[in-house]
Protein backbone atom coordinates (compact mmCIF):
# COMPACT_ATOMS: atom_id res chain seq x y z
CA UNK A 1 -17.02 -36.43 1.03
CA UNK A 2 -20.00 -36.80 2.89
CA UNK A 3 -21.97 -33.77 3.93
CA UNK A 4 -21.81 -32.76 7.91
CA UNK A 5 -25.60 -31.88 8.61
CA UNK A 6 -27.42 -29.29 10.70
CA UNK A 7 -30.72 -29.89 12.61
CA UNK A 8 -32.86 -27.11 13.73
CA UNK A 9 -35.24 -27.46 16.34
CA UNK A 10 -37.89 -24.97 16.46
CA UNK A 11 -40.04 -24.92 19.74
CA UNK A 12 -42.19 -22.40 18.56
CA UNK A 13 -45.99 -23.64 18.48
CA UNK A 14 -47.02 -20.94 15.46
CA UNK A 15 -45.29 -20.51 12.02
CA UNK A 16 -44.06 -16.62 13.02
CA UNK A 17 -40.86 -15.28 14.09
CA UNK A 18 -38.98 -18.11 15.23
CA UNK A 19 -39.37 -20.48 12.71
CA UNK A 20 -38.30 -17.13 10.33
CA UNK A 21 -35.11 -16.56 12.41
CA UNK A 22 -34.53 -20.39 12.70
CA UNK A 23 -34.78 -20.81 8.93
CA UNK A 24 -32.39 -17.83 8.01
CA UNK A 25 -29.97 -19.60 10.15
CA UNK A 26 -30.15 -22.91 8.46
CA UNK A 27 -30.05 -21.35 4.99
CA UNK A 28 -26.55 -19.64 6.30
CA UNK A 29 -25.33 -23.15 6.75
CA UNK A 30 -26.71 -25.08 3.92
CA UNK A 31 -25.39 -22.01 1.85
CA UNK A 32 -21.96 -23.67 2.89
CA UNK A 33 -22.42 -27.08 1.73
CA UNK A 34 -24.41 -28.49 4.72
CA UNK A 35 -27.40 -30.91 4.82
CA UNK A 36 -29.95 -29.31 6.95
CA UNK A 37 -33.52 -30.52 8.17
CA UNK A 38 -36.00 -27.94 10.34
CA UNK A 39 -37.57 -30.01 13.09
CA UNK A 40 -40.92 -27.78 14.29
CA UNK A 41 -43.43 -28.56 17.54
CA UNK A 42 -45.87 -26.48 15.69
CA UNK A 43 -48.80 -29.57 14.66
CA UNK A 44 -47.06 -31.69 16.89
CA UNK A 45 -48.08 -34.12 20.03
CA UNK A 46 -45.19 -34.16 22.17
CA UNK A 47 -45.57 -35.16 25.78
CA UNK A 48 -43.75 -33.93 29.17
CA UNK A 49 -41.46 -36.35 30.39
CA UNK A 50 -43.31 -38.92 33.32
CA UNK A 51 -39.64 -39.53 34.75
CA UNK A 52 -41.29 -43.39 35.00
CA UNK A 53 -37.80 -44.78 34.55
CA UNK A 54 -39.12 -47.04 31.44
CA UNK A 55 -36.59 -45.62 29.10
CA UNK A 56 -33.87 -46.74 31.98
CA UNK A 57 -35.43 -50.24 31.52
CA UNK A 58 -36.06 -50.34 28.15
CA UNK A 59 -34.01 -48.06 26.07
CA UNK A 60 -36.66 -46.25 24.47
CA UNK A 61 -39.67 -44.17 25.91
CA UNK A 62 -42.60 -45.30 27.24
CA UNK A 63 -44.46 -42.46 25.74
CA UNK A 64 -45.17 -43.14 21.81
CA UNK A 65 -45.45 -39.46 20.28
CA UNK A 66 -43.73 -37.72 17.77
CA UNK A 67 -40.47 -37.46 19.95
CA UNK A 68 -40.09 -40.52 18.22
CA UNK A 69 -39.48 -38.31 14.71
CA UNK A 70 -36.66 -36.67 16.70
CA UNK A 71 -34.73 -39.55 18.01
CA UNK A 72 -33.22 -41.00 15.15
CA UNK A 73 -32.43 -36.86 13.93
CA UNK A 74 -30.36 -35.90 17.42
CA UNK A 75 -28.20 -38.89 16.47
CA UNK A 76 -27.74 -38.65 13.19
CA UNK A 77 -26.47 -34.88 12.78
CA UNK A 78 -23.66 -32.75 13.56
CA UNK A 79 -24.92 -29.47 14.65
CA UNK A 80 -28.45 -28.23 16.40
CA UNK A 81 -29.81 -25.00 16.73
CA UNK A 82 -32.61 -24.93 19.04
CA UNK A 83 -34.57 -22.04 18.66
CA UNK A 84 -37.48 -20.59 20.91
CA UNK A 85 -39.64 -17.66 21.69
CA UNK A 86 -39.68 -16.65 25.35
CA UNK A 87 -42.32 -17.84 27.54
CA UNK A 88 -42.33 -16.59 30.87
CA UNK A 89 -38.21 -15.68 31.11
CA UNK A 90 -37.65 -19.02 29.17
CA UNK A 91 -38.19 -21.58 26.46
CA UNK A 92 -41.42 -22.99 25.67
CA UNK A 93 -43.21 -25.97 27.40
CA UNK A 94 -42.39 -27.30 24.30
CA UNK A 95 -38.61 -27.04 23.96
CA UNK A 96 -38.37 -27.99 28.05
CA UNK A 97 -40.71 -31.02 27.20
CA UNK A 98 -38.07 -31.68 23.91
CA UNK A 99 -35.21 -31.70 26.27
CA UNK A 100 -36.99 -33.55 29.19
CA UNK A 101 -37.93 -36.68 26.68
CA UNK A 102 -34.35 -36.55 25.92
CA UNK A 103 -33.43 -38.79 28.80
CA UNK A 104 -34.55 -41.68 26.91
CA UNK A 105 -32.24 -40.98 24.06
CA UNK A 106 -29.76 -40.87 27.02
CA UNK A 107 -30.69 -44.05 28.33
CA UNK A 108 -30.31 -46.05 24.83
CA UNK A 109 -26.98 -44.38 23.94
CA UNK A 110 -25.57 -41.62 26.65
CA UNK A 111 -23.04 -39.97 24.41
CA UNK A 112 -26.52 -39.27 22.10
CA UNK A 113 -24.99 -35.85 21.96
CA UNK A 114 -21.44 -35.94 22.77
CA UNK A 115 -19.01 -33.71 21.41
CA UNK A 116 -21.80 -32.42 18.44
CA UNK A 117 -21.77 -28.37 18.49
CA UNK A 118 -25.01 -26.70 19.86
CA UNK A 119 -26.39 -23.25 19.63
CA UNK A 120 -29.38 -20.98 20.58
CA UNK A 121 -31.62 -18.68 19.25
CA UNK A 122 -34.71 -16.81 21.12
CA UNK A 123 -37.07 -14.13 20.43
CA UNK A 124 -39.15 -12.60 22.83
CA UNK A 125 -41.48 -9.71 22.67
CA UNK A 126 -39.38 -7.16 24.46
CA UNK A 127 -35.91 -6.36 24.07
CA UNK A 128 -34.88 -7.42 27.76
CA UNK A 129 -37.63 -10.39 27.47
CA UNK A 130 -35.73 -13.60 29.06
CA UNK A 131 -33.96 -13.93 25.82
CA UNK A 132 -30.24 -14.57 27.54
CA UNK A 133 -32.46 -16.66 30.38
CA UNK A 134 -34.08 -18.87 27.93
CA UNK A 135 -30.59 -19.15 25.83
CA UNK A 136 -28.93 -20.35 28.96
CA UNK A 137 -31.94 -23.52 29.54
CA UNK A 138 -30.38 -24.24 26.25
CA UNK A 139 -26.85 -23.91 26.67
CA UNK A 140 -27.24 -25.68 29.76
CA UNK A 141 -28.90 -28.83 28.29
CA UNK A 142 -25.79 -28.89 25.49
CA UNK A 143 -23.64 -29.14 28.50
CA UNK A 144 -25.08 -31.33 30.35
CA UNK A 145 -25.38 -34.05 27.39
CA UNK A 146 -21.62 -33.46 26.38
CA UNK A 147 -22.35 -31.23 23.10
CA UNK A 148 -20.46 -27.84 22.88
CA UNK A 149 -22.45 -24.94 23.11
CA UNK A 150 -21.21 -21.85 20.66
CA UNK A 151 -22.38 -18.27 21.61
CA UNK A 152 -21.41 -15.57 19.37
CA UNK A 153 -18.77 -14.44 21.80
CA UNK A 154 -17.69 -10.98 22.70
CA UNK A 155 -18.58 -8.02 21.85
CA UNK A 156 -22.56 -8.07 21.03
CA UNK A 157 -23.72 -11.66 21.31
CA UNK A 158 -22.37 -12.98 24.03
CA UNK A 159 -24.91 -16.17 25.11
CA UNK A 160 -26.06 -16.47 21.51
CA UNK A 161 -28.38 -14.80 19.24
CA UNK A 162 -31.25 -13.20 20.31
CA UNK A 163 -34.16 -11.08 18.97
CA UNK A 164 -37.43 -8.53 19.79
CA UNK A 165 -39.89 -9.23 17.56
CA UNK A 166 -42.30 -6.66 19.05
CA UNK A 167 -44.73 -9.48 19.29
CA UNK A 168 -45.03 -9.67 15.23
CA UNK A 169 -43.07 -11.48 12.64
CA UNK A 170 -42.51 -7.62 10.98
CA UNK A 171 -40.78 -6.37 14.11
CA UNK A 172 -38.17 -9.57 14.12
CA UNK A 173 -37.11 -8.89 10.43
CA UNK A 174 -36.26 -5.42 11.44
CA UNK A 175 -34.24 -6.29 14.46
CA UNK A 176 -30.88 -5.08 12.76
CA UNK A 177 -29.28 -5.82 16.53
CA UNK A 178 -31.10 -9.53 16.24
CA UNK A 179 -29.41 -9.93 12.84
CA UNK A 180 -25.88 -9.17 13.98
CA UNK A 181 -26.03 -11.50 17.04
CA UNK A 182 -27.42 -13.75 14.71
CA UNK A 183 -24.58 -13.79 11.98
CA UNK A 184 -22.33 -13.47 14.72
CA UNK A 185 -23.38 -16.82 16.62
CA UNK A 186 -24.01 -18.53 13.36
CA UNK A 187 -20.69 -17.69 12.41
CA UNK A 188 -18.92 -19.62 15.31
CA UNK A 189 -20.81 -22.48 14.85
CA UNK A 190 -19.79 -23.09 11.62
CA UNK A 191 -16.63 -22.68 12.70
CA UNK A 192 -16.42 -24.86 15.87
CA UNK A 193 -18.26 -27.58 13.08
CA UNK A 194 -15.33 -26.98 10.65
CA UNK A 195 -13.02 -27.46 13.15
CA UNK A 196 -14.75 -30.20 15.91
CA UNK A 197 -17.04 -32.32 13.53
């Protein structure tokens, strides 16, 4: 049987709270049998899409960076988890600059994404920080790329899982409320994978 596998992508440009959160996630899943592989911007050169239209032309982008370490990983697994602290009421330049370049995975192959499960996680410095703003730039580019976003549902969780870090790494691992939406979310995902992938 060959193992389903989970990518998380971690838009975070320092090794701090949301890589933590992100990896506590992925060790949930690979704790159940699954193949994961943490995908970080931190050390990274990744570009802002030039919307030049090469990648319409010639199926790959213009643009030679280390997008071109993610490519072949959106295609090749199951489930992402895309992870970010808040900047501003939303993801990072980084993560919007991920997503962006994404249009020339679209252009080579448009179901790049179809019908793989998606979910979010952000952290921000307050507790009412942008968190559900930034998880619904996420959500949103799941949707529009044909990949079914999981939230944690009712009750607690309701866009996805969320945390206040207090602006320290020390203040996310003692978010007990983080935690729950956390196990919450994570928990639908691996169910939608069980039953979807």
């Amino acid at each position: 049987m060959v193992k389903k596998k989970i990518l998380g992508i971690c838009g975070s440009p320092r090794k701090q709270a949301t890589e933590y959160v992100l990896s506590e996630a992925l060790n949930f899943m690979k704790e159940r049998g699954y193949e994961t592989e943490l995908f970080t911007v931190r050390g990274k050169k990744i570009e802002p899409c030039k919307h030049c239209d090469y990648c319409l032309r010639k199926k790959e982008c213009l643009i030679k960076d280390d997008m071109y370490d993610l490519y072949p990983l959106l295609k090749d697994y199951q489930g992402i988890i895309i992870a970010t602290p808040v900047y501003n009421g939303g993801v990072t330049a980084q993560i919007k600059a991920i997503m962006d370049r994404t249009r020339a995975a679209a252009a080579a192959d448009i179901n790049f994404l179809k019908h793989k499960v998606g979910m979010a996680i952000t952290v921000g410095g307050d507790r009412v920080g942008g968190q559900e703003l930034a998880i619904q730039q996420i959500m949103t580019f799941c949707i529009l790329n044909g990949a079914i976003p999981v939230s944690g549902g009712p009750f607690g969780s309701n866009l996805g899982a969320n945390f206040w870090s207090r602006d320290t790494l020390k203040g996310v691992k003692e978010d007990e409320e983080g935690f729950r939406s956390l196990n919450k979310t994570i928990k639908r995902f691996h169910e939608f994978l069980e039953k979807y992938q």
